[in-house]
C-alpha atoms as a PDB file:
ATOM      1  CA  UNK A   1      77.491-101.452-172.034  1.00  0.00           C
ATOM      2  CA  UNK A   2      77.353-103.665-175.263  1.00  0.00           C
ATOM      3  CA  UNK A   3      77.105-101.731-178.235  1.00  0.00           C
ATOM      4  CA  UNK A   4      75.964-103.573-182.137  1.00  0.00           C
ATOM      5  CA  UNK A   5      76.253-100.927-185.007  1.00  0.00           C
ATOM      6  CA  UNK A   6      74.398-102.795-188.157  1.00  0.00           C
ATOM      7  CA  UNK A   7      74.578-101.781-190.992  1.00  0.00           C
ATOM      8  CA  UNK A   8      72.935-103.891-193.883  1.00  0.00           C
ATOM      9  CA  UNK A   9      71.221-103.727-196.810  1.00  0.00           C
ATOM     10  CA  UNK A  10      67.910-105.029-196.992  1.00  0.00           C
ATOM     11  CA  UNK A  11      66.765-107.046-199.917  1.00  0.00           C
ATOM     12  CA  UNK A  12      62.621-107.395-199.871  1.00  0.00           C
ATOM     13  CA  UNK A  13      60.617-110.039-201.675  1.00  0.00           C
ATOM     14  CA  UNK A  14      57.201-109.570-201.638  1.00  0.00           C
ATOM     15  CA  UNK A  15      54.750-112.488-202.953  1.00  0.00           C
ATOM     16  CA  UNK A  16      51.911-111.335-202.242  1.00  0.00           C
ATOM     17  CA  UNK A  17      48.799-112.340-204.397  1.00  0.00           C
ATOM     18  CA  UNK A  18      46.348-109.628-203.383  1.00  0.00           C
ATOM     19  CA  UNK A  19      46.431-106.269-202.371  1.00  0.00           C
ATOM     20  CA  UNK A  20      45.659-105.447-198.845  1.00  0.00           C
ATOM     21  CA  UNK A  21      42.090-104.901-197.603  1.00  0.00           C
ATOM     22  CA  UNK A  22      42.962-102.911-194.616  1.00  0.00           C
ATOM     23  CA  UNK A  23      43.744 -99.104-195.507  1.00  0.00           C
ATOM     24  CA  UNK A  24      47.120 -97.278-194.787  1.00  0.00           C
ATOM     25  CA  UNK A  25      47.891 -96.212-191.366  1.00  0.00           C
ATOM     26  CA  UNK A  26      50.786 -95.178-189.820  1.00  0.00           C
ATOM     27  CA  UNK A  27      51.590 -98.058-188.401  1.00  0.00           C
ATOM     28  CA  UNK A  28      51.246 -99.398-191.482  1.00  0.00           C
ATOM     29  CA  UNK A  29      53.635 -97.373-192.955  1.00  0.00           C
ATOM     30  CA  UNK A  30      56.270 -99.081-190.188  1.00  0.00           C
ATOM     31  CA  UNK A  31      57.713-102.170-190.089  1.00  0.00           C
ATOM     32  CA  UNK A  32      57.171-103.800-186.779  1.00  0.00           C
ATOM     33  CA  UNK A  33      60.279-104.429-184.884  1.00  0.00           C
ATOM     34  CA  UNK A  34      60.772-107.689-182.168  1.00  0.00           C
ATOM     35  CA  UNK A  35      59.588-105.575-179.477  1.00  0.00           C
ATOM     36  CA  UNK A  36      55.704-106.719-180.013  1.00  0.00           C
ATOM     37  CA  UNK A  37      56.983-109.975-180.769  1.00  0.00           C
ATOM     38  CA  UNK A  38      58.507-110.526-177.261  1.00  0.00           C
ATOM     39  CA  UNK A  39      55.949-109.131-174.948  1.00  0.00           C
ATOM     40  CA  UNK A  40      52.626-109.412-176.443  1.00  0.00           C
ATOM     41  CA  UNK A  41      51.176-110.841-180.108  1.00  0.00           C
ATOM     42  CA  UNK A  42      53.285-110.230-183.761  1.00  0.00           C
ATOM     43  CA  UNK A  43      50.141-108.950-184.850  1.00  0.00           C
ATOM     44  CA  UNK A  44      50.541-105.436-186.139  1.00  0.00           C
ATOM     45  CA  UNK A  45      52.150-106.996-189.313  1.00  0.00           C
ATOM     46  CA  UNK A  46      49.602-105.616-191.886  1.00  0.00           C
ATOM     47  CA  UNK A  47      47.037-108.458-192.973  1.00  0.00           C
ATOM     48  CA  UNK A  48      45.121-109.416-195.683  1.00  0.00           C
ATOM     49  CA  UNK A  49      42.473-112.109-196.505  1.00  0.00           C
ATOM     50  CA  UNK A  50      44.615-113.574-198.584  1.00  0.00           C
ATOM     51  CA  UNK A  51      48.412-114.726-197.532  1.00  0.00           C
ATOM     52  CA  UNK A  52      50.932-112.660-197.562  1.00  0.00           C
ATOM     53  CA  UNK A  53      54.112-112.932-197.540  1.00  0.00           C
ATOM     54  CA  UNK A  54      57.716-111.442-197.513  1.00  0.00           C
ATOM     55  CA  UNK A  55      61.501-112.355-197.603  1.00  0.00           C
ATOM     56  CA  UNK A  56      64.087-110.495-196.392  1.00  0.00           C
ATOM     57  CA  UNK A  57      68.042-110.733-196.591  1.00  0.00           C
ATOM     58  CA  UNK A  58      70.706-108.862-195.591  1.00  0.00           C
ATOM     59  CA  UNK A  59      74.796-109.328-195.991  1.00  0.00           C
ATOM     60  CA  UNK A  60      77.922-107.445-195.365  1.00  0.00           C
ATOM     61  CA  UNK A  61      81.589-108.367-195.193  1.00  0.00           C
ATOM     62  CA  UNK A  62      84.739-106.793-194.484  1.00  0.00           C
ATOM     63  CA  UNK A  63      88.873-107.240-195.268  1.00  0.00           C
ATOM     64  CA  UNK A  64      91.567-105.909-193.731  1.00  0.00           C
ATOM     65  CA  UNK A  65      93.104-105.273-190.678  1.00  0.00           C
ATOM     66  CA  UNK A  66      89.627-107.279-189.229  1.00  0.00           C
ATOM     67  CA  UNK A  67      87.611-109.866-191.353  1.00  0.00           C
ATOM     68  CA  UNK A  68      84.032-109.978-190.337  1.00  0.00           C
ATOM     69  CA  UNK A  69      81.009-111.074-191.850  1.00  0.00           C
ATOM     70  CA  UNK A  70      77.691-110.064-191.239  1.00  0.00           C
ATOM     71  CA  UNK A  71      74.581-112.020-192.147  1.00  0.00           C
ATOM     72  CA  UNK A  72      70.909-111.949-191.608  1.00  0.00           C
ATOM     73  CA  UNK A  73      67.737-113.480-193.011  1.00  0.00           C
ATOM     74  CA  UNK A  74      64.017-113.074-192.029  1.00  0.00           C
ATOM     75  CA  UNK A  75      60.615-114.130-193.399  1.00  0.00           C
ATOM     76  CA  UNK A  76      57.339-112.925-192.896  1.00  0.00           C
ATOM     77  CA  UNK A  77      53.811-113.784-193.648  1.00  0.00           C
ATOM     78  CA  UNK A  78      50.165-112.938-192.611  1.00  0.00           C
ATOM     79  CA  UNK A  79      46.532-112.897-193.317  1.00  0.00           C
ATOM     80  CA  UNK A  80      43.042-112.255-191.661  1.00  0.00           C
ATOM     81  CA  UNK A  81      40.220-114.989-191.161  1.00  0.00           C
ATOM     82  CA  UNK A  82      36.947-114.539-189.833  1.00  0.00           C
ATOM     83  CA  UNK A  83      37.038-115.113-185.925  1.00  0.00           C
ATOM     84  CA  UNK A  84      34.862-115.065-182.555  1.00  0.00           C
ATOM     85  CA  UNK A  85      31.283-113.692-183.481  1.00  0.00           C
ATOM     86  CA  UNK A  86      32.236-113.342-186.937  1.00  0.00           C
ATOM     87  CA  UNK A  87      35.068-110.197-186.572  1.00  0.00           C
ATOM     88  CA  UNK A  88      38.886-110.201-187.733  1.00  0.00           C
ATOM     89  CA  UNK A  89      41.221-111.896-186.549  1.00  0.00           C
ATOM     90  CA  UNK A  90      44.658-111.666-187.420  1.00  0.00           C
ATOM     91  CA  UNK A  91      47.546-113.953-187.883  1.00  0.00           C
ATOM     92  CA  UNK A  92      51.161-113.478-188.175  1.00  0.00           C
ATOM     93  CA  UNK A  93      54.384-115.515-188.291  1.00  0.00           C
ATOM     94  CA  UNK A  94      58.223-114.598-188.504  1.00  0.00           C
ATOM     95  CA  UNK A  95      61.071-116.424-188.318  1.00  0.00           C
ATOM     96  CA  UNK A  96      64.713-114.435-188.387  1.00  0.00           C
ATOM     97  CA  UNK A  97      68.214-115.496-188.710  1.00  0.00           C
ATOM     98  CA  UNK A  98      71.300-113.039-187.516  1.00  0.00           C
ATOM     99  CA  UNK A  99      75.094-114.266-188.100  1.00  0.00           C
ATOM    100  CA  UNK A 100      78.277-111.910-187.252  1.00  0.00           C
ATOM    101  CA  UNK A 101      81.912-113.810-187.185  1.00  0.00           C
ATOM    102  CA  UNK A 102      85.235-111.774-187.006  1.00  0.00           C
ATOM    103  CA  UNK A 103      88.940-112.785-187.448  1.00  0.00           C
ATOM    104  CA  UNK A 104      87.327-116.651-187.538  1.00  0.00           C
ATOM    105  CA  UNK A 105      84.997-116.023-183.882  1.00  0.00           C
ATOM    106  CA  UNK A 106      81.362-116.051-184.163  1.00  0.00           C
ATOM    107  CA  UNK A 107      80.917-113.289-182.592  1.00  0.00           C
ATOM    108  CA  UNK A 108      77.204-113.511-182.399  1.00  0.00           C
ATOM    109  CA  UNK A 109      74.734-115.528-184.028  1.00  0.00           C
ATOM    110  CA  UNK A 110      70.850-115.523-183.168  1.00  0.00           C
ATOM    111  CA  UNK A 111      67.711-117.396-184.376  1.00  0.00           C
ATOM    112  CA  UNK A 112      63.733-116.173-183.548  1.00  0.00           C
ATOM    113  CA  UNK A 113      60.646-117.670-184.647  1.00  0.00           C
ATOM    114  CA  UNK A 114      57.047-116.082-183.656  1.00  0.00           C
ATOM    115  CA  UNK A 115      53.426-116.623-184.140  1.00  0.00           C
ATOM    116  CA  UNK A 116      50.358-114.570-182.743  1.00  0.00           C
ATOM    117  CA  UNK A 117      46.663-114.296-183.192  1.00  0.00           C
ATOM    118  CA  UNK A 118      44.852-111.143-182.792  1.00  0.00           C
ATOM    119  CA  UNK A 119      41.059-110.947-181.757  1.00  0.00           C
ATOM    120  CA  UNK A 120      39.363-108.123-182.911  1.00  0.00           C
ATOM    121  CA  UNK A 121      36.427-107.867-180.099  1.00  0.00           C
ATOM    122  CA  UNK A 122      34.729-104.445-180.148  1.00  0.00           C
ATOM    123  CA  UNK A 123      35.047-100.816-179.832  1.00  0.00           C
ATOM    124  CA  UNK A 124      39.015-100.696-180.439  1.00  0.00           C
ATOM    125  CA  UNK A 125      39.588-103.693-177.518  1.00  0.00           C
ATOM    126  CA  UNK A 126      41.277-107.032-178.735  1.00  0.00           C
ATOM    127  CA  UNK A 127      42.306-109.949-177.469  1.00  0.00           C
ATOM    128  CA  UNK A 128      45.397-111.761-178.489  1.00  0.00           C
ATOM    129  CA  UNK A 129      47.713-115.008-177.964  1.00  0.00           C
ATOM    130  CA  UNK A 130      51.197-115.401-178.455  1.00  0.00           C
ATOM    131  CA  UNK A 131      54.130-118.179-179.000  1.00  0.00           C
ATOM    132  CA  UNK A 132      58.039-117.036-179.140  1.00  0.00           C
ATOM    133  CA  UNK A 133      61.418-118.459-179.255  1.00  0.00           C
ATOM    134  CA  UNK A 134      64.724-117.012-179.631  1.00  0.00           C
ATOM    135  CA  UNK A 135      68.079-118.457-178.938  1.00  0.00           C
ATOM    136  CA  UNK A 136      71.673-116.692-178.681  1.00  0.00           C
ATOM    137  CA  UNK A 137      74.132-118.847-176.624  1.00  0.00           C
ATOM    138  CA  UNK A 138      76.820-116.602-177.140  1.00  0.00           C
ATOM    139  CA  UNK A 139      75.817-112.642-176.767  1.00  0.00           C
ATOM    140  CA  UNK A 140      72.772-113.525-174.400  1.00  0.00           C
ATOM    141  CA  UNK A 141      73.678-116.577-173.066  1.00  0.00           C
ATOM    142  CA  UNK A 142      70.032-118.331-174.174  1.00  0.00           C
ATOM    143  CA  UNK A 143      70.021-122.120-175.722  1.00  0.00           C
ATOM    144  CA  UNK A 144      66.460-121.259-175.533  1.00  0.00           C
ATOM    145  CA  UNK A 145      63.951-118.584-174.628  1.00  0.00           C
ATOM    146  CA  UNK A 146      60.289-119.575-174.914  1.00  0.00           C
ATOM    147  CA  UNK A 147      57.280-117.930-174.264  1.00  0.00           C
ATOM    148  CA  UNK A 148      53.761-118.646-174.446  1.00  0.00           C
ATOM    149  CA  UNK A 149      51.058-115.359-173.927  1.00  0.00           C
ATOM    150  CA  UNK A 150      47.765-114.110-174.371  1.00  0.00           C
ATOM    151  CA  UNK A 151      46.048-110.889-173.023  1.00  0.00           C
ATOM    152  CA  UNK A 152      44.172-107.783-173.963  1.00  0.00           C
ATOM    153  CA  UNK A 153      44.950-104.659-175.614  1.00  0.00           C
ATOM    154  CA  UNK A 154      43.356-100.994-177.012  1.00  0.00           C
ATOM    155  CA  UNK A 155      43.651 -98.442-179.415  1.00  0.00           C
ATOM    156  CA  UNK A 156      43.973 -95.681-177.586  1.00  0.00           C
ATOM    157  CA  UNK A 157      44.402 -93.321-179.973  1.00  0.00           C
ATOM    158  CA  UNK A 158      43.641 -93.243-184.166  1.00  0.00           C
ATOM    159  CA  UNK A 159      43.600 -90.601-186.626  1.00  0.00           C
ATOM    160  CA  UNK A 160      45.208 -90.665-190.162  1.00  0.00           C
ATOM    161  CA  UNK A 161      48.595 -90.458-189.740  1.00  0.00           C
ATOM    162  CA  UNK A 162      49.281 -91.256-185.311  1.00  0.00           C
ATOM    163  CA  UNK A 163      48.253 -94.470-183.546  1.00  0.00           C
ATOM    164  CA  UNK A 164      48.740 -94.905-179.523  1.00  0.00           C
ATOM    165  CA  UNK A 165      47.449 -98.802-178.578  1.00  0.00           C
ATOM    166  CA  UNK A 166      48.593-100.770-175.370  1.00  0.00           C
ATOM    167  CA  UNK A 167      48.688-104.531-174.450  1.00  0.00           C
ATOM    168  CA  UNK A 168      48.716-106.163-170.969  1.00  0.00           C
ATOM    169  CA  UNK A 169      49.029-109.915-170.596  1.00  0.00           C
ATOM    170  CA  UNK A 170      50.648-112.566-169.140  1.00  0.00           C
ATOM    171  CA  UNK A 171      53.148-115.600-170.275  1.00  0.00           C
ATOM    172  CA  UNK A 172      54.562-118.674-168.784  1.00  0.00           C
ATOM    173  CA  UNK A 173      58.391-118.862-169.687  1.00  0.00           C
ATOM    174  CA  UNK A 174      61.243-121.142-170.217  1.00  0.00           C
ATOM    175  CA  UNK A 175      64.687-119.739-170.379  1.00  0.00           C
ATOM    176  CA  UNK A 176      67.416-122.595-171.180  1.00  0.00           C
ATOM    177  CA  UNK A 177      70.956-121.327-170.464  1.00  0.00           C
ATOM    178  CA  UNK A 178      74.087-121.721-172.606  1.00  0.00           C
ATOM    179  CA  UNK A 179      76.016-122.023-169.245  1.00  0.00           C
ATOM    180  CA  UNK A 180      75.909-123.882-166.009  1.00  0.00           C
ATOM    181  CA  UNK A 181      73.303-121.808-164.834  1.00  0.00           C
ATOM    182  CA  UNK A 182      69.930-123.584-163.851  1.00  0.00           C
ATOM    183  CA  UNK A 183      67.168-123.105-166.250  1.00  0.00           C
ATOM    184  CA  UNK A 184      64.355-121.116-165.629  1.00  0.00           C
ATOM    185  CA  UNK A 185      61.057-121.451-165.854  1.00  0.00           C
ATOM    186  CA  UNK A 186      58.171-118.328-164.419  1.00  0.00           C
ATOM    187  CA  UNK A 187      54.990-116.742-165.385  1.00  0.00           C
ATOM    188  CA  UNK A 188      55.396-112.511-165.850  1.00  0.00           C
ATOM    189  CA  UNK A 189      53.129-110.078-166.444  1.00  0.00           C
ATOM    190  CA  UNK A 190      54.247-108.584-169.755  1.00  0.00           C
ATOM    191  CA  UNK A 191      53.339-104.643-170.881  1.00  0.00           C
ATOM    192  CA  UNK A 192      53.386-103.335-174.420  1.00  0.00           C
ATOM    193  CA  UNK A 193      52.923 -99.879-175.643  1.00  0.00           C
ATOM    194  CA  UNK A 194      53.368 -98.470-179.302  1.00  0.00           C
ATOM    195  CA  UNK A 195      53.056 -95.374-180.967  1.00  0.00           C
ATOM    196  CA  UNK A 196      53.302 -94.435-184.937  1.00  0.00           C
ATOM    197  CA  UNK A 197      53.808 -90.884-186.471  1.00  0.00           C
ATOM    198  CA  UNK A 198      53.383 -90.666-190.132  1.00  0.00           C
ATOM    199  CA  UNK A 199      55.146 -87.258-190.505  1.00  0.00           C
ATOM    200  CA  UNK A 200      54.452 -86.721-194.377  1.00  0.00           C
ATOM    201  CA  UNK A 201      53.810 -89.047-197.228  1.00  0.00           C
ATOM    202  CA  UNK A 202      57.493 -90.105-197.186  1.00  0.00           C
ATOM    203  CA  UNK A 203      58.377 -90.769-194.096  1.00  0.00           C
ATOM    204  CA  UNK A 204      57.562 -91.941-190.234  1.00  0.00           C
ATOM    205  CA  UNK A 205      58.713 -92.257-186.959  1.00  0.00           C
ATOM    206  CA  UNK A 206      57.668 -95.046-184.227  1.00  0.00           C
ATOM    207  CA  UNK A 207      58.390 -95.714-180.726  1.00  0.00           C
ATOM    208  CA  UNK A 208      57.578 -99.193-179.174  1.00  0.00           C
ATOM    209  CA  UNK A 209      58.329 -99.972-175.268  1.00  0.00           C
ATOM    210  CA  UNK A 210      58.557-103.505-174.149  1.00  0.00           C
ATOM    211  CA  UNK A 211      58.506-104.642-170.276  1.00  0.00           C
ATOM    212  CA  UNK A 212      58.082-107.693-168.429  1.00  0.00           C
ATOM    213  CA  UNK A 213      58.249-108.721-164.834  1.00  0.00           C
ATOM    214  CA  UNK A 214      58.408-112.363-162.591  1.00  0.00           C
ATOM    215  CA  UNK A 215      55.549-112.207-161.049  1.00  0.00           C
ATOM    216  CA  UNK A 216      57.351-114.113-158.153  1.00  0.00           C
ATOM    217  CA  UNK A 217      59.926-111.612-157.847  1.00  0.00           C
ATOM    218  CA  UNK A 218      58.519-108.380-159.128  1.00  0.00           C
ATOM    219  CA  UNK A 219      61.137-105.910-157.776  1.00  0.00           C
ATOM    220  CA  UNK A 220      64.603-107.887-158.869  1.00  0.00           C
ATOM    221  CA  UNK A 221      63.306-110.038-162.046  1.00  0.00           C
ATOM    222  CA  UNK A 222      62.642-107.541-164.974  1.00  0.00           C
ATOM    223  CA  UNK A 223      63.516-106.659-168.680  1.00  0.00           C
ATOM    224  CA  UNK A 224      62.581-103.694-170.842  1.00  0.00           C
ATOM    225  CA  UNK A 225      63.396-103.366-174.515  1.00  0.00           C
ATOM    226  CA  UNK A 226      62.896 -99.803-176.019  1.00  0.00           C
ATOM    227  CA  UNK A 227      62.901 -99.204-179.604  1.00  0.00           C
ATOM    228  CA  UNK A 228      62.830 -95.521-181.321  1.00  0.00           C
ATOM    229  CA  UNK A 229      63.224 -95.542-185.437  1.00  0.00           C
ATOM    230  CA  UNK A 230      62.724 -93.123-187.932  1.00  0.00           C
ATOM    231  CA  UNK A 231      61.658 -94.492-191.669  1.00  0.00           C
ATOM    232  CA  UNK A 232      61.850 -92.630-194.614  1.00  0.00           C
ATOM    233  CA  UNK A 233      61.799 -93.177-198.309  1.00  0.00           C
ATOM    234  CA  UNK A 234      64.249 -92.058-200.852  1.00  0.00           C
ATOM    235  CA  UNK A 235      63.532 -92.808-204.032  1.00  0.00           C
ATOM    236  CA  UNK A 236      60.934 -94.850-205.350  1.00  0.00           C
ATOM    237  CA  UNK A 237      61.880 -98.248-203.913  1.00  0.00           C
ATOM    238  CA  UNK A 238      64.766 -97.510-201.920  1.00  0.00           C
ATOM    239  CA  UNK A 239      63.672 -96.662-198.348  1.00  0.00           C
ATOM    240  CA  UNK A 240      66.459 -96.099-195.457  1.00  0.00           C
ATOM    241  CA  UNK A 241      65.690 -96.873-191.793  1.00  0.00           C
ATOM    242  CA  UNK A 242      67.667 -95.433-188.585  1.00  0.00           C
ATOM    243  CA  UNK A 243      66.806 -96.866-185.474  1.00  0.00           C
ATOM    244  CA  UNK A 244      68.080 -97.164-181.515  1.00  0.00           C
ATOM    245  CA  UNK A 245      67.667-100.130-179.640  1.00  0.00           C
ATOM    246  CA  UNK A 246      68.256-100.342-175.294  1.00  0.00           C
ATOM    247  CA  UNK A 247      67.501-103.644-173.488  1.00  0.00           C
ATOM    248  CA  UNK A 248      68.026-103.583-169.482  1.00  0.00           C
ATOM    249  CA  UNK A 249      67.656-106.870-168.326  1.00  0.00           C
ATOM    250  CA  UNK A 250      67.754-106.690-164.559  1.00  0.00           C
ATOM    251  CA  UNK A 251      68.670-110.460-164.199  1.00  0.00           C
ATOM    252  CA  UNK A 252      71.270-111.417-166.503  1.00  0.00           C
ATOM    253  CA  UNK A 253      73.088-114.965-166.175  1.00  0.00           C
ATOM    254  CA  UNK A 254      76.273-115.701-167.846  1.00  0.00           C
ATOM    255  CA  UNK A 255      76.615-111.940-169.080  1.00  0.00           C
ATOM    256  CA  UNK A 256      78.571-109.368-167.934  1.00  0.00           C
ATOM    257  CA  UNK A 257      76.265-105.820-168.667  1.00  0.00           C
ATOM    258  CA  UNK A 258      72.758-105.802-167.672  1.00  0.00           C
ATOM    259  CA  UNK A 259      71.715-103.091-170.907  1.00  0.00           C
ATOM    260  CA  UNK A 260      72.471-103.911-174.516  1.00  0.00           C
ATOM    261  CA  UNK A 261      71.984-101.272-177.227  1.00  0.00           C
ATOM    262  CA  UNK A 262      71.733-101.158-181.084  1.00  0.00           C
ATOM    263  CA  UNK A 263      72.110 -98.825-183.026  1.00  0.00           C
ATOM    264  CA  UNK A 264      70.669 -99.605-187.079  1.00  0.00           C
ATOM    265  CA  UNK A 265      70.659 -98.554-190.346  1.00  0.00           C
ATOM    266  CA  UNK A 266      69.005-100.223-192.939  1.00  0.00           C
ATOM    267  CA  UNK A 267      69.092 -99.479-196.834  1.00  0.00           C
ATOM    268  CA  UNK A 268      65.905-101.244-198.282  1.00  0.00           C
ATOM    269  CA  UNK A 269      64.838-102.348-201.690  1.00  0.00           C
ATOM    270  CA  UNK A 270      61.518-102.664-202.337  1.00  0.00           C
ATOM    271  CA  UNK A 271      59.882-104.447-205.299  1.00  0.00           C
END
């Protein structure tokens, strides 16, 4: 089993030019992790009629009996425009950067760009579309992982500080190898469930579950990515964040394990 412990400090820009028009919820309260980004629409990002946007960086290095640097960068923005039959919908774009090198070895670098649209329809159902890349050639063997996704999701549950929704879609996707292995490309069914706790005024926990399968080989070509964080604030614009991340990837070329976890703690800075 591969195991990342990151620990960073977060540095958060925020150049935003109007406060938001949608009220605190928990998920709100959240930030929203790569999980939605991967199998449905990075839509939950909180949105505003006007754009808004944010910048985070994060660095760490070490000396010693190991040298290793640790670097990370990711920006955010989103905003809400009028839609089908005149209701919300949502956009949102990120783009991330992760770097880790020890002794002189990249040990891991990794790049992610997504963009989704969310279509508020009626009575807590939405509809919503979804573009995503990532590529890691040397922890997940992936020149490049794209996706392209729409489907249909509900609020199951929302009161003022827990929200239960769910998403089911589909995507067509193109996995490029950093090996010899042949590239693939398949359609999957992908699954998406979420659910926020705001346990007081300072601080929340969230669990988000990921799946998706080949919908030509259901039983043997699956992944699921499960994410479990706690959030808390500190001080008045420090905030710290634990979280525990577990991928299983049932089909895994050019790697050895078939689950990858993280474990995270972030320090953040808000201002």
């Amino acid at each position: 089993m591969k195991q990342i412990i990151t620990h960073s400090l977060i540095v958060v820009a925020l150049l935003s030019t109007a406060s938001l028009a949608d009220e605190a919820t928990a998920t709100n309260e959240v930030g929203v992790s790569d999980v939605e980004a991967q199998y449905s629409a990075k839509s939950s990002v909180e949105a505003s009629d006007e754009l808004k946007q944010s910048l985070n960086l994060g660095f760490s290095n070490t000396s010693g009996n190991t040298d290793t640097t640790n670097l990370n960068a990711k920006y955010t923005m989103s905003f809400t425009t009028v839609g089908y039959a005149e209701e919300k919908l949502k956009v949102g774009f990120d783009t991330s950067a992760f770097f880790n090198k020890s002794d002189d070895v990249t040990s891991n670098e990794e790049y992610t760009a997504n963009l989704g649209l969310e279509q508020y329809i009626t009575d807590g159902w939405l509809g919503y579309g979804a573009v995503n890349w990532l590529r890691n050639p040397d922890f997940k063997n992936l020149d490049n992982k794209i996706s392209i996704g729409a489907g249909i999701g509900k609020v199951i549950y929302s009161d003022e500080t827990q929200t239960l929704q769910i998403k089911v879609g589909g995507a067509y996707n193109i996995q490029q190898y950093a090996d010899n292995t042949e590239d693939a490309k398949f359609a999957s069914v992908n699954e998406y469930i979420e659910y926020n706790n705001l346990l007081n005024k300072t601080s929340a926990l969230y669990v988000k579950i990921g799946s998706m399968q080949n919908v030509e080989d259901f039983d043997n070509d699956y992944e699921v990515l499960a994410v479990a964080g706690l959030a808390f604030s500190v001080a008045e614009n420090i905030s710290v964040t634990i979280e525990e991340e577990v991928l299983y990837d049932k089909i895994h070329p050019g790697t050895k394990d078939d689950t990858d976890t993280k474990s995270i703690v972030r320090v953040g800075y808000n201002f």
